[in-house]
N, C-alpha and C. Protein backbone atom coordinates (compact mmCIF):
# COMPACT_ATOMS: atom_id res chain seq x y z
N UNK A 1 147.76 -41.94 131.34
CA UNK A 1 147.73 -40.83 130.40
C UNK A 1 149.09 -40.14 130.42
N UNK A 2 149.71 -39.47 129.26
CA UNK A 2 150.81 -38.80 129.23
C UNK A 2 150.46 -37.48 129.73
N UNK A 3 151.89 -37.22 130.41
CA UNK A 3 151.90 -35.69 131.14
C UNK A 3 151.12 -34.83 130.47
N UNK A 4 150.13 -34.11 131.12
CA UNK A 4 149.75 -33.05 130.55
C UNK A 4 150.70 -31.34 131.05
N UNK A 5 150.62 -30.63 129.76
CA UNK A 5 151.63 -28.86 129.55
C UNK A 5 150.31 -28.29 129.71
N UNK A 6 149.23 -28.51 129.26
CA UNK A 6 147.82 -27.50 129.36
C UNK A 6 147.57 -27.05 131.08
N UNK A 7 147.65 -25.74 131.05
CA UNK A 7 147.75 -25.17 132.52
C UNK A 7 145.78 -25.32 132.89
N UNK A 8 146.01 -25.62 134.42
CA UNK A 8 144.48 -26.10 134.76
C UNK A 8 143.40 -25.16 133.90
N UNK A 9 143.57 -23.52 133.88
CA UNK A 9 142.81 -22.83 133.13
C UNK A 9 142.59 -22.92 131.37
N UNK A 10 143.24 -23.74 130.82
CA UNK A 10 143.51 -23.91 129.40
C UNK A 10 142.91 -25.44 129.11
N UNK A 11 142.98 -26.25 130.40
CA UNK A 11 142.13 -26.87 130.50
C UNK A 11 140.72 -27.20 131.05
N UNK A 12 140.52 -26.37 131.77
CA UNK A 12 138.80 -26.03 132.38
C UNK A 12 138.31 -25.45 130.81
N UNK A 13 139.54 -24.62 130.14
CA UNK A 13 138.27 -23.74 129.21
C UNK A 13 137.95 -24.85 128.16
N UNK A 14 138.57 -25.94 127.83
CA UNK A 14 138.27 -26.82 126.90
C UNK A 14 137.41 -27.42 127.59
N UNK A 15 137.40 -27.96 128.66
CA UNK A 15 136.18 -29.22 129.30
C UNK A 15 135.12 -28.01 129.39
N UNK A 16 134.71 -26.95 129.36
CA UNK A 16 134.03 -25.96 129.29
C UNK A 16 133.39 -25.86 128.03
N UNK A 17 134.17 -25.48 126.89
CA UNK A 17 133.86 -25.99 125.55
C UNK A 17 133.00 -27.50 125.13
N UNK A 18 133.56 -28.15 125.83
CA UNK A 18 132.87 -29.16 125.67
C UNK A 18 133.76 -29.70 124.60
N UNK A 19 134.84 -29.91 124.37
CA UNK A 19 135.86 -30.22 123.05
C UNK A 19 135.61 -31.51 122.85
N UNK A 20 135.76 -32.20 121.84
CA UNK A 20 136.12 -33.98 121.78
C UNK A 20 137.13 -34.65 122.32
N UNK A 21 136.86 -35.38 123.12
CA UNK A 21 138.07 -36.62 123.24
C UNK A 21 139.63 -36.52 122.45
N UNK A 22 139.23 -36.26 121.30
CA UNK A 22 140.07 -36.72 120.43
C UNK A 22 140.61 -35.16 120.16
N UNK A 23 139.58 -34.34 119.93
CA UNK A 23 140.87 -32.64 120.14
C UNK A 23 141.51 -32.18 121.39
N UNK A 24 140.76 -32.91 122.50
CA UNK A 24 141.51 -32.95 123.81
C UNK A 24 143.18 -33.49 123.27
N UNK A 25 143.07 -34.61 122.76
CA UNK A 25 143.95 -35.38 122.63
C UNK A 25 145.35 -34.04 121.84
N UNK A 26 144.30 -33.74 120.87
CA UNK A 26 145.24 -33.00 119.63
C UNK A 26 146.11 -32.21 120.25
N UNK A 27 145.11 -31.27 121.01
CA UNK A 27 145.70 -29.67 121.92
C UNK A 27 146.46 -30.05 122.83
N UNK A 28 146.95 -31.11 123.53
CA UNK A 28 147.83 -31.89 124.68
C UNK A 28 148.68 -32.08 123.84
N UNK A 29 148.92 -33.31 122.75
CA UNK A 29 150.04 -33.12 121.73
C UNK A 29 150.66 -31.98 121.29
N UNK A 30 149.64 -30.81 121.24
CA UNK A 30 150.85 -29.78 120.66
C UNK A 30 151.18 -28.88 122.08
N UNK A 31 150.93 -28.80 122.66
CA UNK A 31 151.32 -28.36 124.26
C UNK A 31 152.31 -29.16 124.63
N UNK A 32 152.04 -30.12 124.59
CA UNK A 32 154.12 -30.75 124.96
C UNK A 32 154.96 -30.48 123.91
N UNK A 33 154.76 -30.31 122.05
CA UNK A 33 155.78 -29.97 121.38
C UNK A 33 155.95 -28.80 121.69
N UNK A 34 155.13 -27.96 122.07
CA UNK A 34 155.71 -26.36 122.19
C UNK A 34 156.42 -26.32 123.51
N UNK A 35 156.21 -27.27 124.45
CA UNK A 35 157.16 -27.65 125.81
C UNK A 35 158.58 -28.04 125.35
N UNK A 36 158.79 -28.48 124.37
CA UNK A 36 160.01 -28.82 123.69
C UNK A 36 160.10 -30.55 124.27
N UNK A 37 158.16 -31.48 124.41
CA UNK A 37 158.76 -32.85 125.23
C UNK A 37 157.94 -33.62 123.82
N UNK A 38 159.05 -33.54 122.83
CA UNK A 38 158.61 -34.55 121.42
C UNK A 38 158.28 -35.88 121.72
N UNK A 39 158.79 -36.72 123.03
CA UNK A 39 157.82 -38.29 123.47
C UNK A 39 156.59 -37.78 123.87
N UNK A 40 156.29 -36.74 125.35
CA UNK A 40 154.97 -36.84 125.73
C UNK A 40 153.82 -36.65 123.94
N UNK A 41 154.26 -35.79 123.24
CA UNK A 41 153.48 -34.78 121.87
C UNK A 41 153.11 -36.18 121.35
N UNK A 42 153.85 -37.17 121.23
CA UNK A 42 153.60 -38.27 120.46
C UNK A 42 152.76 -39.53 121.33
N UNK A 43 153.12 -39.54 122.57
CA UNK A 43 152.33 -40.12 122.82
C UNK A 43 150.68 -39.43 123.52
N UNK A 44 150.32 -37.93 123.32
CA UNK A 44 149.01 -37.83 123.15
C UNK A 44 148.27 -38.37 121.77
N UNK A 45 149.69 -37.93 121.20
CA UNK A 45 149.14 -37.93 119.77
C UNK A 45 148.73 -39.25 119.18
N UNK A 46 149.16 -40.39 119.66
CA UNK A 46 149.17 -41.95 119.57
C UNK A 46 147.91 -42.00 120.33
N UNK A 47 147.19 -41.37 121.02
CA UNK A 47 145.64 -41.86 121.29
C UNK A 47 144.51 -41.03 120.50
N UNK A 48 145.28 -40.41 119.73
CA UNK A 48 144.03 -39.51 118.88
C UNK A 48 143.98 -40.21 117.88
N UNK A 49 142.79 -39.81 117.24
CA UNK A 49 141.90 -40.32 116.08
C UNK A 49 142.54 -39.80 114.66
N UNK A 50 143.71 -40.10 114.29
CA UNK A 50 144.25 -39.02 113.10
C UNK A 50 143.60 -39.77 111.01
N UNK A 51 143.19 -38.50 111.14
CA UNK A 51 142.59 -38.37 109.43
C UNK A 51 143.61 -39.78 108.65
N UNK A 52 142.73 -40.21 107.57
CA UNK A 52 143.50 -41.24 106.75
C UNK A 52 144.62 -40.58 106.20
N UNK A 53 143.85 -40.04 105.29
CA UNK A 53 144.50 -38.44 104.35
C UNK A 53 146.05 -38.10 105.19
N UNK A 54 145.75 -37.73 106.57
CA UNK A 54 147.21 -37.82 107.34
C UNK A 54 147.83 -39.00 107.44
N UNK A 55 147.19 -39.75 107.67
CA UNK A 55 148.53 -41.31 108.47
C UNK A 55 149.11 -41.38 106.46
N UNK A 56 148.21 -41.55 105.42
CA UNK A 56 149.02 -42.29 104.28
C UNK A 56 150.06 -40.95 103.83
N UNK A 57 150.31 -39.73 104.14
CA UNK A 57 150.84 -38.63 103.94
C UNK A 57 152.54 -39.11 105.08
N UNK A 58 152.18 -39.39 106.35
CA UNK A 58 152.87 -39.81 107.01
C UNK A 58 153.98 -41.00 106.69
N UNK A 59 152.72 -42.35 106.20
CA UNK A 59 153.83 -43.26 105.86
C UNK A 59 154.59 -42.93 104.55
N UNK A 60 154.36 -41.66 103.47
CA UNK A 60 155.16 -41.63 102.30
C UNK A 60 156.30 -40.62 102.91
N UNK A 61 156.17 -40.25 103.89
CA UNK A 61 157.27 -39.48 104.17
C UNK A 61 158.34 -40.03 105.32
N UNK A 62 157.85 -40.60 105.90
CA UNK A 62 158.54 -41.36 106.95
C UNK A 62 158.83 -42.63 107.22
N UNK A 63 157.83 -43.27 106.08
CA UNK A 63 157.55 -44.54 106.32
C UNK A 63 156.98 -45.42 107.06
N UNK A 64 156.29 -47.20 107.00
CA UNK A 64 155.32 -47.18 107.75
C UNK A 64 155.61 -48.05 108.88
N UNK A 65 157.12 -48.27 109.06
CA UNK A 65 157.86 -48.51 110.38
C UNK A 65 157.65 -47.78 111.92
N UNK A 66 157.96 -46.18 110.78
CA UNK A 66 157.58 -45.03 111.98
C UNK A 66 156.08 -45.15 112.38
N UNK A 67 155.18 -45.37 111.66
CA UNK A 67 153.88 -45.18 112.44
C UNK A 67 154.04 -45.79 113.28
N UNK A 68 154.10 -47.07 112.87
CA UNK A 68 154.34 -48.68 113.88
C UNK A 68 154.88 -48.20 115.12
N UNK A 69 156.31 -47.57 114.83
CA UNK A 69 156.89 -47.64 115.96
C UNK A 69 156.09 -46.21 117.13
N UNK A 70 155.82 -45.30 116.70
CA UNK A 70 155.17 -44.17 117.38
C UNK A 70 153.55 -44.75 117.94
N UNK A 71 152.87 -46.00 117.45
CA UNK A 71 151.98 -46.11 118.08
C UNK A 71 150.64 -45.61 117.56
N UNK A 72 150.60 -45.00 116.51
CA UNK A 72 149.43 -44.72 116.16
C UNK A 72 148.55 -44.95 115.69
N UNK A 73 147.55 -44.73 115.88
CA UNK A 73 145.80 -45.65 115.59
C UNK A 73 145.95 -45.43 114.33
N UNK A 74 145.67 -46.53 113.37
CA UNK A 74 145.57 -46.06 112.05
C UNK A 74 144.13 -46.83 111.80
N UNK A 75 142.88 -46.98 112.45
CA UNK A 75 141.47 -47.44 111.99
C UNK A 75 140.92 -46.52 110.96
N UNK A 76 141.57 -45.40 110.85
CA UNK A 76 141.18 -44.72 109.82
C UNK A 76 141.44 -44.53 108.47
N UNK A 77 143.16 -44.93 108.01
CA UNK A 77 143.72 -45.52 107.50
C UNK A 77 142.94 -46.59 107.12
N UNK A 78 142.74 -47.77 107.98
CA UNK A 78 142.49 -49.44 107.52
C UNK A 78 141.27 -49.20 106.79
N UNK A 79 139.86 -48.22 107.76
CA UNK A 79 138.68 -48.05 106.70
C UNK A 79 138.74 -47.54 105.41
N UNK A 80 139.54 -46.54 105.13
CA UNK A 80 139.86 -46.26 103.77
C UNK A 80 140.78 -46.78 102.53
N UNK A 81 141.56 -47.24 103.38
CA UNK A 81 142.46 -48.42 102.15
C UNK A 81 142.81 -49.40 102.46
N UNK A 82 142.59 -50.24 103.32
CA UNK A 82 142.34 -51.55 103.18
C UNK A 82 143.11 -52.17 104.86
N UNK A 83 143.20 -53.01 105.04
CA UNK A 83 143.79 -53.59 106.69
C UNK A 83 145.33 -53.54 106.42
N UNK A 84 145.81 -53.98 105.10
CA UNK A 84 147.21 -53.89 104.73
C UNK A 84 147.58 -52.28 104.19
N UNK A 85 147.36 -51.26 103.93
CA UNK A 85 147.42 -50.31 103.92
C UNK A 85 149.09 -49.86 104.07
N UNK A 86 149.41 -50.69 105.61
CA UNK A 86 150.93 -49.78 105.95
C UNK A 86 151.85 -50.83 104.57
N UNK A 87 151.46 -52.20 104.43
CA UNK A 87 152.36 -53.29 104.17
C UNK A 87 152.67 -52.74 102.45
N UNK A 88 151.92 -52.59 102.08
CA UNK A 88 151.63 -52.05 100.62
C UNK A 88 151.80 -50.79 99.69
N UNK A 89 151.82 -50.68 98.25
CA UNK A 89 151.76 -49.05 97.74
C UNK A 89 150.53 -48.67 97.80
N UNK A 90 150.13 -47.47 97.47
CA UNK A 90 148.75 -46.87 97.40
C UNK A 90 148.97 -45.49 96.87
């Protein structure tokens, strides 16, 4: 797992909450960008579950090299527009 910035109390109160997996994931990503550590932010963020709606927003702005290369799950992406999704327009 990538370094966690969430101080033990910021993290008891989420496993307390009972949060998802995957907003665990979110709130660790933005706790290392506000650490100023843009690899750890990306690689929480590369195990979370991110919206289609986001990844195809992503590849028109960055392109779909960058997803590739940052690692990120795009099953959400593939269910909504197709397995070729990054290769293609839409």
């Amino acid at each position: 797992m990538p370094k966690s910035y969430l101080c033990e109390k910021e993290r008891q109160e989420l496993l307390d909450a009972r949060v998802s997996e995957n907003l665990m994931y979110l709130v660790e990503s933005r706790a290392a960008d506000d650490a100023g550590d843009g690899e750890t932010s990306w690689a929480w963020l590369a195990l979370a579950e991110i919206p289609a709606s986001s990844l195809l927003m992503l590849k028109r702005v960055e392109g779909a090299d960058y997803i590739r290369a940052r690692g990120l799950r795009t099953e959400t992406a593939e269910a909504a527009y197709g397995k070729d999704w990054l290769d293609r327009e839409i």
